[in-house]
C-alpha atoms as a PDB file:
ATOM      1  CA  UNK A   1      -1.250 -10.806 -18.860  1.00  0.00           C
ATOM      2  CA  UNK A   2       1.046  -9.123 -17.170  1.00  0.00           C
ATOM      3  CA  UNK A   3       3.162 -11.899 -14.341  1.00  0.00           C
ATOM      4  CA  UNK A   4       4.004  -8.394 -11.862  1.00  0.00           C
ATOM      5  CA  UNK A   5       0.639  -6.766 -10.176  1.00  0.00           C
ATOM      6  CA  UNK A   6       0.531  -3.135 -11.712  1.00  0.00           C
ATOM      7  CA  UNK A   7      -2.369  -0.652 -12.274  1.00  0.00           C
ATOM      8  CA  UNK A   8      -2.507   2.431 -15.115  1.00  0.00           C
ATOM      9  CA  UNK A   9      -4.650   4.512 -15.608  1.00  0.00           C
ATOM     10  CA  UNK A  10      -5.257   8.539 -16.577  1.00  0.00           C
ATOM     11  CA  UNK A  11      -6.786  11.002 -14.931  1.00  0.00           C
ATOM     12  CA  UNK A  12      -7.953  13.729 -17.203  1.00  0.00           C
ATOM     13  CA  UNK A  13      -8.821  16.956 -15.503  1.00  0.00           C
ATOM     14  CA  UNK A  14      -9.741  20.785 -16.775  1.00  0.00           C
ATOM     15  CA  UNK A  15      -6.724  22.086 -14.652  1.00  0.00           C
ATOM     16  CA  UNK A  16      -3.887  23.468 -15.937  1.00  0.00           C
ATOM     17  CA  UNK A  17      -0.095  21.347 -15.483  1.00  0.00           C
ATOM     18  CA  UNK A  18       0.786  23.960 -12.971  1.00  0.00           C
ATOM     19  CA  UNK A  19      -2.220  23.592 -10.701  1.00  0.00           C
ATOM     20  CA  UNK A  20      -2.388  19.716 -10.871  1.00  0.00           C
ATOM     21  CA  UNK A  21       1.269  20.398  -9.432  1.00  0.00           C
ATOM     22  CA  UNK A  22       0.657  22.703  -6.892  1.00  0.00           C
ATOM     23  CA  UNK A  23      -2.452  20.236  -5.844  1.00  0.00           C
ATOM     24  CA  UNK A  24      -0.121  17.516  -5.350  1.00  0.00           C
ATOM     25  CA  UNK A  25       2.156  19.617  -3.768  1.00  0.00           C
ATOM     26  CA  UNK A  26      -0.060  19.886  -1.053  1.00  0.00           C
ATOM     27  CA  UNK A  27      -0.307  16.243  -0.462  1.00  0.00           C
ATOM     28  CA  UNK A  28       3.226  15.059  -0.740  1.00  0.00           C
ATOM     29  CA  UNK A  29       5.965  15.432   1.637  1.00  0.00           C
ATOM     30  CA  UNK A  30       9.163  14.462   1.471  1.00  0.00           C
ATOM     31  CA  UNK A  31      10.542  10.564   1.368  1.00  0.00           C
ATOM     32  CA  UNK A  32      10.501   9.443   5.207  1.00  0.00           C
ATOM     33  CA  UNK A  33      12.704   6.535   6.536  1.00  0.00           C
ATOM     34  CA  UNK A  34      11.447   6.477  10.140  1.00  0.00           C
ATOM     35  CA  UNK A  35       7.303   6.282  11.014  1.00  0.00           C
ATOM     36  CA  UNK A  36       4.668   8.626  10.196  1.00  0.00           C
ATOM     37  CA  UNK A  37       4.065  11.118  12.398  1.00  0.00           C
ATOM     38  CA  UNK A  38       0.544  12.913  13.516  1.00  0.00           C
ATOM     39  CA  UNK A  39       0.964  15.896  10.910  1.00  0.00           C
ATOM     40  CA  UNK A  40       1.916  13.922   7.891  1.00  0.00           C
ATOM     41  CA  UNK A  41       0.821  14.350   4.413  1.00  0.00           C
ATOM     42  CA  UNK A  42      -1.129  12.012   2.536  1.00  0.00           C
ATOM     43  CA  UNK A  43       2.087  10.338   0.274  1.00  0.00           C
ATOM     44  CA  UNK A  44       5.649  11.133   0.739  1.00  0.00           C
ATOM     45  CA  UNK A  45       8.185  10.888  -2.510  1.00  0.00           C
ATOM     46  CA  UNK A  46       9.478  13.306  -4.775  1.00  0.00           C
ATOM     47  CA  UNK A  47       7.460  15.941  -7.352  1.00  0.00           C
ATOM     48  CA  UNK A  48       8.821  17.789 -10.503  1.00  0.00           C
ATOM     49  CA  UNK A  49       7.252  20.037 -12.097  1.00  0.00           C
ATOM     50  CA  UNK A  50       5.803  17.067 -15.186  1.00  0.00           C
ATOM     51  CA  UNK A  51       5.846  14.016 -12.695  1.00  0.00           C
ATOM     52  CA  UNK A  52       6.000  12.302  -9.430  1.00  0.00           C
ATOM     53  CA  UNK A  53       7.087   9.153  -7.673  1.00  0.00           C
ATOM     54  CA  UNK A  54       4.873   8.564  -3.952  1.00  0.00           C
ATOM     55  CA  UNK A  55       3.896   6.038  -1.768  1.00  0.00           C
ATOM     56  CA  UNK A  56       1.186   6.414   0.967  1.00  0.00           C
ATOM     57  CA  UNK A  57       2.113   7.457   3.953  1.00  0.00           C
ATOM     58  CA  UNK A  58       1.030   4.165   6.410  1.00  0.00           C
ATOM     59  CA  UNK A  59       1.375   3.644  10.091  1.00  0.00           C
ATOM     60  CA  UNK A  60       1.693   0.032  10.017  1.00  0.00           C
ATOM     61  CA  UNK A  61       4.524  -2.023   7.545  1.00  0.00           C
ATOM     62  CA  UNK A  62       3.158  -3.110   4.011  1.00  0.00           C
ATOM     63  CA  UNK A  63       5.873  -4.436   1.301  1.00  0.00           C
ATOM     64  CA  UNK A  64       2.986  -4.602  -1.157  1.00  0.00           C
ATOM     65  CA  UNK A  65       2.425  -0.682  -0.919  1.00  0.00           C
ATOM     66  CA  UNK A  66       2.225   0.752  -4.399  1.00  0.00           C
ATOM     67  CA  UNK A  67       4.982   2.920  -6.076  1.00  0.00           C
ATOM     68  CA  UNK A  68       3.211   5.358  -7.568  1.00  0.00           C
ATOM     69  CA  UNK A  69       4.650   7.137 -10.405  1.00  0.00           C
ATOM     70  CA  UNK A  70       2.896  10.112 -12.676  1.00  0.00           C
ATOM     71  CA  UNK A  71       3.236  11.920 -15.518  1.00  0.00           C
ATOM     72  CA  UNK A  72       1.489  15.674 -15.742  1.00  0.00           C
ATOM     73  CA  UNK A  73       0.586  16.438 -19.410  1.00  0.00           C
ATOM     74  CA  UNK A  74      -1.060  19.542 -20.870  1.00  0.00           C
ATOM     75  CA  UNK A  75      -4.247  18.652 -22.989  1.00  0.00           C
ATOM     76  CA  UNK A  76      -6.277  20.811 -24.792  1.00  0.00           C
ATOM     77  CA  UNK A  77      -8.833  20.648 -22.167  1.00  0.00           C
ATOM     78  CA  UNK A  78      -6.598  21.464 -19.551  1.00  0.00           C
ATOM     79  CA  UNK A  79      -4.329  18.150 -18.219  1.00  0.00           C
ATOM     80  CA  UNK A  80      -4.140  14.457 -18.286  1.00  0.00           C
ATOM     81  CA  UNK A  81      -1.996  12.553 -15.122  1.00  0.00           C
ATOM     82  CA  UNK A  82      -0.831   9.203 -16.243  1.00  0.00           C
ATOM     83  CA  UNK A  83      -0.365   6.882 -13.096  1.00  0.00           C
ATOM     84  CA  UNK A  84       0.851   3.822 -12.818  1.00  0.00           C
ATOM     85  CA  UNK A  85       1.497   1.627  -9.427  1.00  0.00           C
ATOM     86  CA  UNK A  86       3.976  -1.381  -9.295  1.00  0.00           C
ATOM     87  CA  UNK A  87       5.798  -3.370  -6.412  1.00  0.00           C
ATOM     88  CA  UNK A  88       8.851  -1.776  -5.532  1.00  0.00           C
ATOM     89  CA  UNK A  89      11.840  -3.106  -7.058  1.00  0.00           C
ATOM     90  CA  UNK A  90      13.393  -4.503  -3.754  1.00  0.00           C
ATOM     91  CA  UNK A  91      10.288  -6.610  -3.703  1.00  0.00           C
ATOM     92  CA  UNK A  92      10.179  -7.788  -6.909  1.00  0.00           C
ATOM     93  CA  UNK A  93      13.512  -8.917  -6.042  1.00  0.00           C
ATOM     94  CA  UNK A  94      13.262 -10.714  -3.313  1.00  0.00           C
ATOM     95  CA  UNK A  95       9.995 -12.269  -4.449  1.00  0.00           C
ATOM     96  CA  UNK A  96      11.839 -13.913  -7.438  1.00  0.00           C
ATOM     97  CA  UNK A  97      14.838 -15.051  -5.335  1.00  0.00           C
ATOM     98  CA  UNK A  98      12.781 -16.586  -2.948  1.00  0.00           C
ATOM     99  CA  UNK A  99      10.107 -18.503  -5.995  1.00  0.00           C
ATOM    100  CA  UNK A 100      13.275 -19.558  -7.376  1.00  0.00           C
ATOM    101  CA  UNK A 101      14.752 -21.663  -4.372  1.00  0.00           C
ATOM    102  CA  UNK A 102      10.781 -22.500  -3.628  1.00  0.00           C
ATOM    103  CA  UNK A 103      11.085 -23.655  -7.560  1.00  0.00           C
ATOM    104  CA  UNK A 104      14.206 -25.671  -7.280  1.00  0.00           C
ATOM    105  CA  UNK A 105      12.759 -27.620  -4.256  1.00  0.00           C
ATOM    106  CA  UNK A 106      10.300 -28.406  -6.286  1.00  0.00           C
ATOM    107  CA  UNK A 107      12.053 -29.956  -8.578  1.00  0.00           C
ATOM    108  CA  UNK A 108      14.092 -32.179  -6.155  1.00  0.00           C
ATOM    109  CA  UNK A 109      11.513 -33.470  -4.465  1.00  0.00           C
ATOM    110  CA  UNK A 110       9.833 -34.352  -8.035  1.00  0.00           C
ATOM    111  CA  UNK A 111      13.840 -35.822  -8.669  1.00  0.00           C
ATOM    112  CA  UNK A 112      13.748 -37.248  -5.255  1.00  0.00           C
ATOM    113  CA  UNK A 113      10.293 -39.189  -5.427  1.00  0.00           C
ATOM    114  CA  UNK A 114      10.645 -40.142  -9.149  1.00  0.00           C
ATOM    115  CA  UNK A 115      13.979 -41.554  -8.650  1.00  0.00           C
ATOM    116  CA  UNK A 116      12.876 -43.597  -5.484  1.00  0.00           C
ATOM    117  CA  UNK A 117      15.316 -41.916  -2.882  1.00  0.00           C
ATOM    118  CA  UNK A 118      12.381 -40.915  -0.868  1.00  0.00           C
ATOM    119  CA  UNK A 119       8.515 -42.375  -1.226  1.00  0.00           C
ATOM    120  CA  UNK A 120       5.735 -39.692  -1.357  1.00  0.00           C
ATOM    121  CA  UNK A 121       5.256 -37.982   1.769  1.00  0.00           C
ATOM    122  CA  UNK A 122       2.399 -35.134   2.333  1.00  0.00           C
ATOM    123  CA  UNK A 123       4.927 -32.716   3.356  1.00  0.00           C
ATOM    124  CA  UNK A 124       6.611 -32.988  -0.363  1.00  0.00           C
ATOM    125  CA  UNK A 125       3.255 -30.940  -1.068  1.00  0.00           C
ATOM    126  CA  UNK A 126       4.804 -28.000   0.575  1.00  0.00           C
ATOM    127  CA  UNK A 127       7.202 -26.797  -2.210  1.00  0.00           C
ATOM    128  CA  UNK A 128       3.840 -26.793  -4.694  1.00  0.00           C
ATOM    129  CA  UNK A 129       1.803 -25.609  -2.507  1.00  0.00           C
ATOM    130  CA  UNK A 130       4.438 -22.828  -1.564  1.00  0.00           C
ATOM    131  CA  UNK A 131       4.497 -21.730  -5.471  1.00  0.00           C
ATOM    132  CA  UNK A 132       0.793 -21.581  -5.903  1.00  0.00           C
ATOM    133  CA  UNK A 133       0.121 -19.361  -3.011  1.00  0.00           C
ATOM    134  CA  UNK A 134       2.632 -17.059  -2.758  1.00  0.00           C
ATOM    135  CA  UNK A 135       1.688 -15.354  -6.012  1.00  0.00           C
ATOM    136  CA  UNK A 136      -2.029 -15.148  -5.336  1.00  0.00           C
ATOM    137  CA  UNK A 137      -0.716 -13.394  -1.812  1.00  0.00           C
ATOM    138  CA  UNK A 138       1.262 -10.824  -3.316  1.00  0.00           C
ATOM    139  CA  UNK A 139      -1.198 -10.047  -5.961  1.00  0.00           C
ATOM    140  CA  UNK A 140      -4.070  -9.908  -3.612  1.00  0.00           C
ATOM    141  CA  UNK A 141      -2.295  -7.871  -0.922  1.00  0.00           C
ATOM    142  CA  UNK A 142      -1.116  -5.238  -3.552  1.00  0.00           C
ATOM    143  CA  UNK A 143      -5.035  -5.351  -5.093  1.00  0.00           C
ATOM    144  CA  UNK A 144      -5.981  -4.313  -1.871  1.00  0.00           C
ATOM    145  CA  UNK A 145      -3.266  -1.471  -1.096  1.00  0.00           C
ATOM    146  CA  UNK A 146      -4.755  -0.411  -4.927  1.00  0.00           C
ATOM    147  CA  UNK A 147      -8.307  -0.528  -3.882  1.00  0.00           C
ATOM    148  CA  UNK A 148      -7.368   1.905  -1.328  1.00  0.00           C
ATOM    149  CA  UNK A 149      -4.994   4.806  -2.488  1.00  0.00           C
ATOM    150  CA  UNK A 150      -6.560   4.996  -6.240  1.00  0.00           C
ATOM    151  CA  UNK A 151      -9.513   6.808  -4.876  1.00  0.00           C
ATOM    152  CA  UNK A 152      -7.537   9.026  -2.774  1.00  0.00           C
ATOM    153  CA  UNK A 153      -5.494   9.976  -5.775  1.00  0.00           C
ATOM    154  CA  UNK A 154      -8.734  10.404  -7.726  1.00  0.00           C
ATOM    155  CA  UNK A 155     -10.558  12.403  -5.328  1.00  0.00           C
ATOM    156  CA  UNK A 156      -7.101  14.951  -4.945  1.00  0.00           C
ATOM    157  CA  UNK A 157      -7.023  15.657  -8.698  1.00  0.00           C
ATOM    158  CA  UNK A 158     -11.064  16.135  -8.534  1.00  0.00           C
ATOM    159  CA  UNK A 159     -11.320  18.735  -6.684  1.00  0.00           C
ATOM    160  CA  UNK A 160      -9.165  20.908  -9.300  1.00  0.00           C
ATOM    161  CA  UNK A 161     -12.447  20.575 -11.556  1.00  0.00           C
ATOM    162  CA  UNK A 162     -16.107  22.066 -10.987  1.00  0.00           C
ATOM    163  CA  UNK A 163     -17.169  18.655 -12.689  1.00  0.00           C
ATOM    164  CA  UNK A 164     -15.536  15.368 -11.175  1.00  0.00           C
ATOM    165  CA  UNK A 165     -12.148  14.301 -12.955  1.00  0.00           C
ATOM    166  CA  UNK A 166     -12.814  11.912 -15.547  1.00  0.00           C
ATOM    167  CA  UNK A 167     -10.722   8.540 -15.177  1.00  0.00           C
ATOM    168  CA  UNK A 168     -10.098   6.277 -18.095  1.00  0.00           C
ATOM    169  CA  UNK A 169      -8.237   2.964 -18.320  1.00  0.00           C
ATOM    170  CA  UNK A 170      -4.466   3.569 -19.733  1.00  0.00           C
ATOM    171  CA  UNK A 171      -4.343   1.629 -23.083  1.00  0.00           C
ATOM    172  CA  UNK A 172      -2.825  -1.263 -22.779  1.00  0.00           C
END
């Protein structure tokens, strides 16, 4: 089990590398610091010619956004586009920083009450409570930014093939 929400998976298509590139071209702009504007693409990032690194292009803030990176390979029956999407690393960051101080008031309350400096108070519950939920709201806000720009990306590489792209789980 992994302890950082990711996805993988592989989209195999009949394209060739060069037209799942020139596809994507079509639906990535640029990296953008300030909003979105009315004629924006569909993900902003950077595109080579055997891989990409995105995000979707939002009008509303979202730390949990995926990073989406790919890799274009040629198949024998045309291509295969690895994709994975993680946090970004600035959140991962700050995410552990901030569990960590949530962890080590944790442990002086538990120091605190054991000891007999303070007696039990509801509010000690805070710190616990604190390390329980924060993960599950991470993980269920980036599930949901998932749920959302996977069929996008599916539905883009689809329309290179007469027959729907055929998605498969990346092994583990």
């Amino acid at each position: 089990m992994n302890l950082l929400p990711s996805e993988q998976f592989v989209v195999e298509t009949s394209a060739t590398p060069t037209m799942v590139h020139d596809t994507l071209a079509g639906s990535i702009e640029p990296r953008r610091w300030l909003p979105a504007t009315a004629d924006h693409k569909v993900f902003h990032g950077t595109l080579t010619p055997y891989g990409f690194e995105v995000r979707r292009v939002i009008d509303y803030q979202n730390s949990f956004l995926p990073v989406i990176t790919g890799l274009i390979r040629a198949t024998s029956a045309g291509s295969s586009v690895g994709i994975r999407m993680t946090l970004s690393p600035l959140v991962v960051l700050f995410g552990a920083l901030w569990l960590g101080f949530v962890a080590l008031t944790c442990v002086g309350v538990l120091i605190a009450t054991v000891s007999g400096v303070v007696g039990l108070h509801p509010a000690q519950l805070v710190p616990f409570a604190l390390l329980v939920l924060a993960p599950t709201f991470v993980w269920g806000n980036f599930r949901h930014e998932v749920k959302v720009t996977k069929p996008i990306l599916i539905a883009l590489l689809a329309r290179l093939d007469r027959n729907d792209a055929t998605l498969r789980p990346d092994p583990p």
